[in-house]
C-alpha atoms as a PDB file:
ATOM      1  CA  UNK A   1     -37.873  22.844  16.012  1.00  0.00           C
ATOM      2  CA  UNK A   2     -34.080  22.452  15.744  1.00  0.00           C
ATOM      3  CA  UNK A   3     -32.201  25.748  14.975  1.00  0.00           C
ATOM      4  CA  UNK A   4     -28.670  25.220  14.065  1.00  0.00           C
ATOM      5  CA  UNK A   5     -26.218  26.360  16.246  1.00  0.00           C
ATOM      6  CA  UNK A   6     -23.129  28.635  14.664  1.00  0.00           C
ATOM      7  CA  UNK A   7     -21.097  25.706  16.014  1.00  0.00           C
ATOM      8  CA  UNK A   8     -23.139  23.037  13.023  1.00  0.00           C
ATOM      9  CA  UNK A   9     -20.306  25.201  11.061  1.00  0.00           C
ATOM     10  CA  UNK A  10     -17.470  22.505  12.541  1.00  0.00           C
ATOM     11  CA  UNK A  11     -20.002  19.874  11.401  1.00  0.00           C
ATOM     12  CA  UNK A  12     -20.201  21.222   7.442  1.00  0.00           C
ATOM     13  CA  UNK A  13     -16.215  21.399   8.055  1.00  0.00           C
ATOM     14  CA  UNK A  14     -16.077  17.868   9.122  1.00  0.00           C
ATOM     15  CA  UNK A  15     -17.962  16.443   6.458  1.00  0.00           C
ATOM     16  CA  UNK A  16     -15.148  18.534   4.013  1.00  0.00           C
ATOM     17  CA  UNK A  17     -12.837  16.844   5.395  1.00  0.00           C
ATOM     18  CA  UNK A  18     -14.213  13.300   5.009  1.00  0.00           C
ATOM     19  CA  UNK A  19     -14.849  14.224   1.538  1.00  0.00           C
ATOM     20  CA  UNK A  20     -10.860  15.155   0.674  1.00  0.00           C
ATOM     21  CA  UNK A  21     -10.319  11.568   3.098  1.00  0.00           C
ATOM     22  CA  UNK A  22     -12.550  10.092   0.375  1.00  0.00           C
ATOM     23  CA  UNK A  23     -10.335  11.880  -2.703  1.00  0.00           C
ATOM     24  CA  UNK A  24      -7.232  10.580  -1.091  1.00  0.00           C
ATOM     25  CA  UNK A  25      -8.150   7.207  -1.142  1.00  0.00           C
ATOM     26  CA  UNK A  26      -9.205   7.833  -4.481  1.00  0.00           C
ATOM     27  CA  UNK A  27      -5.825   8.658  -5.676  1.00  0.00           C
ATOM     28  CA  UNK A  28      -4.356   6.105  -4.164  1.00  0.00           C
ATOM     29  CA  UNK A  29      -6.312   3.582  -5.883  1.00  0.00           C
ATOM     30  CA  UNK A  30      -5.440   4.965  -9.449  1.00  0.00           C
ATOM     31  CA  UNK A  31      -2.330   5.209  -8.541  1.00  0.00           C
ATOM     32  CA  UNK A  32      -1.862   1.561  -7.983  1.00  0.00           C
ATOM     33  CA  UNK A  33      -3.570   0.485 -10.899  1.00  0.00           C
ATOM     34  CA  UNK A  34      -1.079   2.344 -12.879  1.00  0.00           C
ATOM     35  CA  UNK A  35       1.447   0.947 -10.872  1.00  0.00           C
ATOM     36  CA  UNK A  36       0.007  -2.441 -10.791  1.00  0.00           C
ATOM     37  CA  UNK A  37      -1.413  -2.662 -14.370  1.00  0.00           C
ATOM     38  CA  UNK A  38      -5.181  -3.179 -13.312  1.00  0.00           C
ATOM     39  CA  UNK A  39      -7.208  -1.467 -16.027  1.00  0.00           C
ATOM     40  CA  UNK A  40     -10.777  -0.028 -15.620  1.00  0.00           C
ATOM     41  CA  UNK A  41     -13.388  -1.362 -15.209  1.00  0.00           C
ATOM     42  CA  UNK A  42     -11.523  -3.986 -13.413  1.00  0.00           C
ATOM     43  CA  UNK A  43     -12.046  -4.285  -9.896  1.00  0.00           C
ATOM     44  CA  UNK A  44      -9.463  -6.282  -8.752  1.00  0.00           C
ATOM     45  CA  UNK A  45      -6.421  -7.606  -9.952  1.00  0.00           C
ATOM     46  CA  UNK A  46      -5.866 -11.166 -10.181  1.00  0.00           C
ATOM     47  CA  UNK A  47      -1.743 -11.108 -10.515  1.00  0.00           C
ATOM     48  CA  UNK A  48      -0.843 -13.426  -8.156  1.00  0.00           C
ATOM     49  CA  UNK A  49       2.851 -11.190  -7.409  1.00  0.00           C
ATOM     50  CA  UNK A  50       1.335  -7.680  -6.890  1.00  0.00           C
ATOM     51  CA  UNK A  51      -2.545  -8.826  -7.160  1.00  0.00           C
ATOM     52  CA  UNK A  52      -2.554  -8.400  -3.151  1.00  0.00           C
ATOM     53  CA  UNK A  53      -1.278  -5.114  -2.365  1.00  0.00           C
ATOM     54  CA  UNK A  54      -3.787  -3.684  -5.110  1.00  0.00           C
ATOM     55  CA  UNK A  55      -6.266  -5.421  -3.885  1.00  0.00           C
ATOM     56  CA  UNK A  56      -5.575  -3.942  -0.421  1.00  0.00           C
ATOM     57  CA  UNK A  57      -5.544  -0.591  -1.404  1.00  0.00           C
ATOM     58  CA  UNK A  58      -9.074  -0.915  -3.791  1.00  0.00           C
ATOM     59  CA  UNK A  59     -10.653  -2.758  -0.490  1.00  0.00           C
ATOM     60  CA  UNK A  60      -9.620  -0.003   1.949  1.00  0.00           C
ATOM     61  CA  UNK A  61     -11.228   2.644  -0.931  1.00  0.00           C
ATOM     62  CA  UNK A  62     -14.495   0.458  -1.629  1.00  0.00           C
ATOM     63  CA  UNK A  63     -14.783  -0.072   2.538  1.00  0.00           C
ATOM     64  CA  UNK A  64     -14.743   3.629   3.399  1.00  0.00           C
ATOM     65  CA  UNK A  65     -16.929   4.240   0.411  1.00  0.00           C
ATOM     66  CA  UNK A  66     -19.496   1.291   1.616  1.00  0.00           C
ATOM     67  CA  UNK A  67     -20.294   2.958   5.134  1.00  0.00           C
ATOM     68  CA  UNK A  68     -19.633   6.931   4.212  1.00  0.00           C
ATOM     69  CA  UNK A  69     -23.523   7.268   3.290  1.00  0.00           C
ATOM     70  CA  UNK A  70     -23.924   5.897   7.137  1.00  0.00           C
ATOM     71  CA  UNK A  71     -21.562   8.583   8.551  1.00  0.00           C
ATOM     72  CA  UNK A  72     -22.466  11.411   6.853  1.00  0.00           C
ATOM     73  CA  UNK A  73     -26.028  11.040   7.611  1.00  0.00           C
ATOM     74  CA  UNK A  74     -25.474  10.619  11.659  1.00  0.00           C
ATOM     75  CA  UNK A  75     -22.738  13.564  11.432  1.00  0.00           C
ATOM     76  CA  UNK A  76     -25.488  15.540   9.946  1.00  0.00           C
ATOM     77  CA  UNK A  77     -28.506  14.625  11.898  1.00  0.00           C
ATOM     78  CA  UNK A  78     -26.315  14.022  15.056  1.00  0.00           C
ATOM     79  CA  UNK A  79     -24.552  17.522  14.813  1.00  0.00           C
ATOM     80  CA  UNK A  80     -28.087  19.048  15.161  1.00  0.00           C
ATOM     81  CA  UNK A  81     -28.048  19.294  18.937  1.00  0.00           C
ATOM     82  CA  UNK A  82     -24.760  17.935  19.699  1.00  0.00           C
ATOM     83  CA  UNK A  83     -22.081  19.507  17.167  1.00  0.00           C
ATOM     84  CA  UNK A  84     -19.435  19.381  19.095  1.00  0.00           C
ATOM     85  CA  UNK A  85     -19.588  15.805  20.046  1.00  0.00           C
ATOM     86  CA  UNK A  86     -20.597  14.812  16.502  1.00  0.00           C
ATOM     87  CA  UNK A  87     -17.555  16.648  15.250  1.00  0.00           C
ATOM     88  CA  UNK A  88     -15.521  15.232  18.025  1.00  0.00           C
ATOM     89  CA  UNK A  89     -16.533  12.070  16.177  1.00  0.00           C
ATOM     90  CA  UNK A  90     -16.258  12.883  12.762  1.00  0.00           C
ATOM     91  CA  UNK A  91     -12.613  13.491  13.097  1.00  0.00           C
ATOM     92  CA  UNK A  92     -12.208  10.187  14.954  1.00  0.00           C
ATOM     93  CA  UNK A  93     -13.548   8.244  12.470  1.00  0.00           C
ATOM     94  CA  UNK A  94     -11.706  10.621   9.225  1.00  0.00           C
ATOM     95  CA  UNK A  95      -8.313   9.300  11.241  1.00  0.00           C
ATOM     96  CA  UNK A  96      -9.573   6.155  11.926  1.00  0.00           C
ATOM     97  CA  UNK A  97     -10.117   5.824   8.748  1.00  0.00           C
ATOM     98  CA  UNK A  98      -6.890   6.996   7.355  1.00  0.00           C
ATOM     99  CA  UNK A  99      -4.469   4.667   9.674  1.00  0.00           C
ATOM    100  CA  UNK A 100      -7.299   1.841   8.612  1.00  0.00           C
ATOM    101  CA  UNK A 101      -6.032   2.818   5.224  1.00  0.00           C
ATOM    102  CA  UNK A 102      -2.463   2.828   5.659  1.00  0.00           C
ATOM    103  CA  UNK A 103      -2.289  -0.303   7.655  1.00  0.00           C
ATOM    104  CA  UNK A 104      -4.654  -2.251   4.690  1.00  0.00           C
ATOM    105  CA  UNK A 105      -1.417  -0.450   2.320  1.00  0.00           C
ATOM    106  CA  UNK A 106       1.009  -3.142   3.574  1.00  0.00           C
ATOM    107  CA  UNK A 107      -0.746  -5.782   1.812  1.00  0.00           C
ATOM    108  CA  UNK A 108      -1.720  -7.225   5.716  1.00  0.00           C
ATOM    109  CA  UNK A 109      -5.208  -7.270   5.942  1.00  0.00           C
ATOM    110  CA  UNK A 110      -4.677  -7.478   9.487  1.00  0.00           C
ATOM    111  CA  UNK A 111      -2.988  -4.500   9.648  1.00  0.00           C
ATOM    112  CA  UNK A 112      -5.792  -2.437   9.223  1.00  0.00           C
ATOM    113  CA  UNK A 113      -7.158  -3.077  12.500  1.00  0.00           C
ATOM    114  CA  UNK A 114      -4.685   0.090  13.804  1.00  0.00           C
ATOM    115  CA  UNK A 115      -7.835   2.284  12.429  1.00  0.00           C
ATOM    116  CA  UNK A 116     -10.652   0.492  14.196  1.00  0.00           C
ATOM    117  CA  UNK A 117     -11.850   3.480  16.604  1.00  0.00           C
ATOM    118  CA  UNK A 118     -12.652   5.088  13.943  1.00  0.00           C
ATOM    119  CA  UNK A 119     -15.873   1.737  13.983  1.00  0.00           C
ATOM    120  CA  UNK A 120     -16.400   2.806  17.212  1.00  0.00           C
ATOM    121  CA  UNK A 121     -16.677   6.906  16.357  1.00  0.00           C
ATOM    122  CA  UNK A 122     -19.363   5.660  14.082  1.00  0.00           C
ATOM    123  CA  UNK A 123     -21.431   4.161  16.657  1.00  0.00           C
ATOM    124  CA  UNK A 124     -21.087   6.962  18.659  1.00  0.00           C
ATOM    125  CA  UNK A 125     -21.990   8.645  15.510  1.00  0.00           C
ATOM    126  CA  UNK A 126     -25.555   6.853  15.486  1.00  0.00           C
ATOM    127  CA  UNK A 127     -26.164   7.543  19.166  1.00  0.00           C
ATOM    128  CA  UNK A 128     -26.233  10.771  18.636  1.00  0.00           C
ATOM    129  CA  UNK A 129     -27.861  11.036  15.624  1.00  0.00           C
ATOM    130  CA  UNK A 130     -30.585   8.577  17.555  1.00  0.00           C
ATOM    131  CA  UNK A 131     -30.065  11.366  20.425  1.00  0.00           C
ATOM    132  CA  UNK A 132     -31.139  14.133  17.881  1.00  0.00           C
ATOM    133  CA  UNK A 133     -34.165  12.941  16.393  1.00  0.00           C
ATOM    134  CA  UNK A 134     -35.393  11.823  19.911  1.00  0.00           C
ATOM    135  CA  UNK A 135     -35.128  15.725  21.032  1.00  0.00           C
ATOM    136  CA  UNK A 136     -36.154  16.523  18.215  1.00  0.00           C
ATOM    137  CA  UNK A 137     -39.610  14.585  19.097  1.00  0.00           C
ATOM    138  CA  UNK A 138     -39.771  15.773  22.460  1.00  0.00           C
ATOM    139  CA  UNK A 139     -39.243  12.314  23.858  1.00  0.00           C
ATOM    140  CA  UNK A 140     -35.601  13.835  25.562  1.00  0.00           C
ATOM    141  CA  UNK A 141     -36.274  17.366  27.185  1.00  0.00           C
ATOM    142  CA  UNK A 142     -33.513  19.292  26.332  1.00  0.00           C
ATOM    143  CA  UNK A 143     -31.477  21.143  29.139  1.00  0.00           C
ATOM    144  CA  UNK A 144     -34.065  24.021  29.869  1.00  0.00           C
ATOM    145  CA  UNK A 145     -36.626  21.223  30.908  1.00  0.00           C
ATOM    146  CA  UNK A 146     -34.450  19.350  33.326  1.00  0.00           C
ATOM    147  CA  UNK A 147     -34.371  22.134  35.157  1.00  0.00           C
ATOM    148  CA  UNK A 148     -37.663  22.653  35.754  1.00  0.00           C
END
């Protein structure tokens, strides 16, 4: 049976953090559809001057939104026997995410490929979540039994 450790408290903090990421982004897209006239419940803007950068700015929103179920669930479960690593992680991927942001913000797509370790936090994310629950079945001895 897993016991959290008092360091799962850097794991809870992590997850804070991605959540004020998440509100950022948030802002960010309201602010451009007062900038850029795109009313609710518009998705995206079809202006073919500024129809771009909004659109840039809701896709880097709706991307971070589409995988945060993903990464909050293998911070969680992963930060059950390895929160240090899994918050190691977590902040990768929270400023992954934000340069992934800020380079979609120029209106280059392209540009947005300055954030992608955060893609590769995430998978580390998984392996340790995968890592957890196999400890967590006894298939992995934990350090005490290597040592036997």
């Amino acid at each position: 049976m897993a016991v959290l450790s008092k360091e799962y408290g850097y794991v809870i903090l992590t997850g804070a953090a991605s959540f004020i990421l998440v509100g950022y982004l948030a802002v960010k897209v309201g602010k451009a559809r007062k900038k850029y006239n795109v009313e609710y419940p518009t998705m995206y803007s079809t202006d073919p001057e500024h129809g771009r950068i909004f659109n840039c700015i809701q896709r880097a929103h709706q991307n971070t939104l589409e995988v945060y179920p993903a990464f909050l669930f293998f911070l969680a479960t992963g930060g059950l026997y390895h929160p240090r690593v899994a918050t190691g992680l977590g902040i990768t991927w929270i400023l992954g995410r934000a340069l992934y942001a800020h380079g979609y913000y120029t209106g280059d797509p392209k540009k947005r490929s300055r954030g992608a370790f955060g893609s590769l936090a995430l998978l580390g994310l998984v392996g340790t979540g995968v890592h957890s629950a196999c400890q967590h079945l006894g298939w992995i001895c934990e350090r005490q039994c290597r040592s036997l």
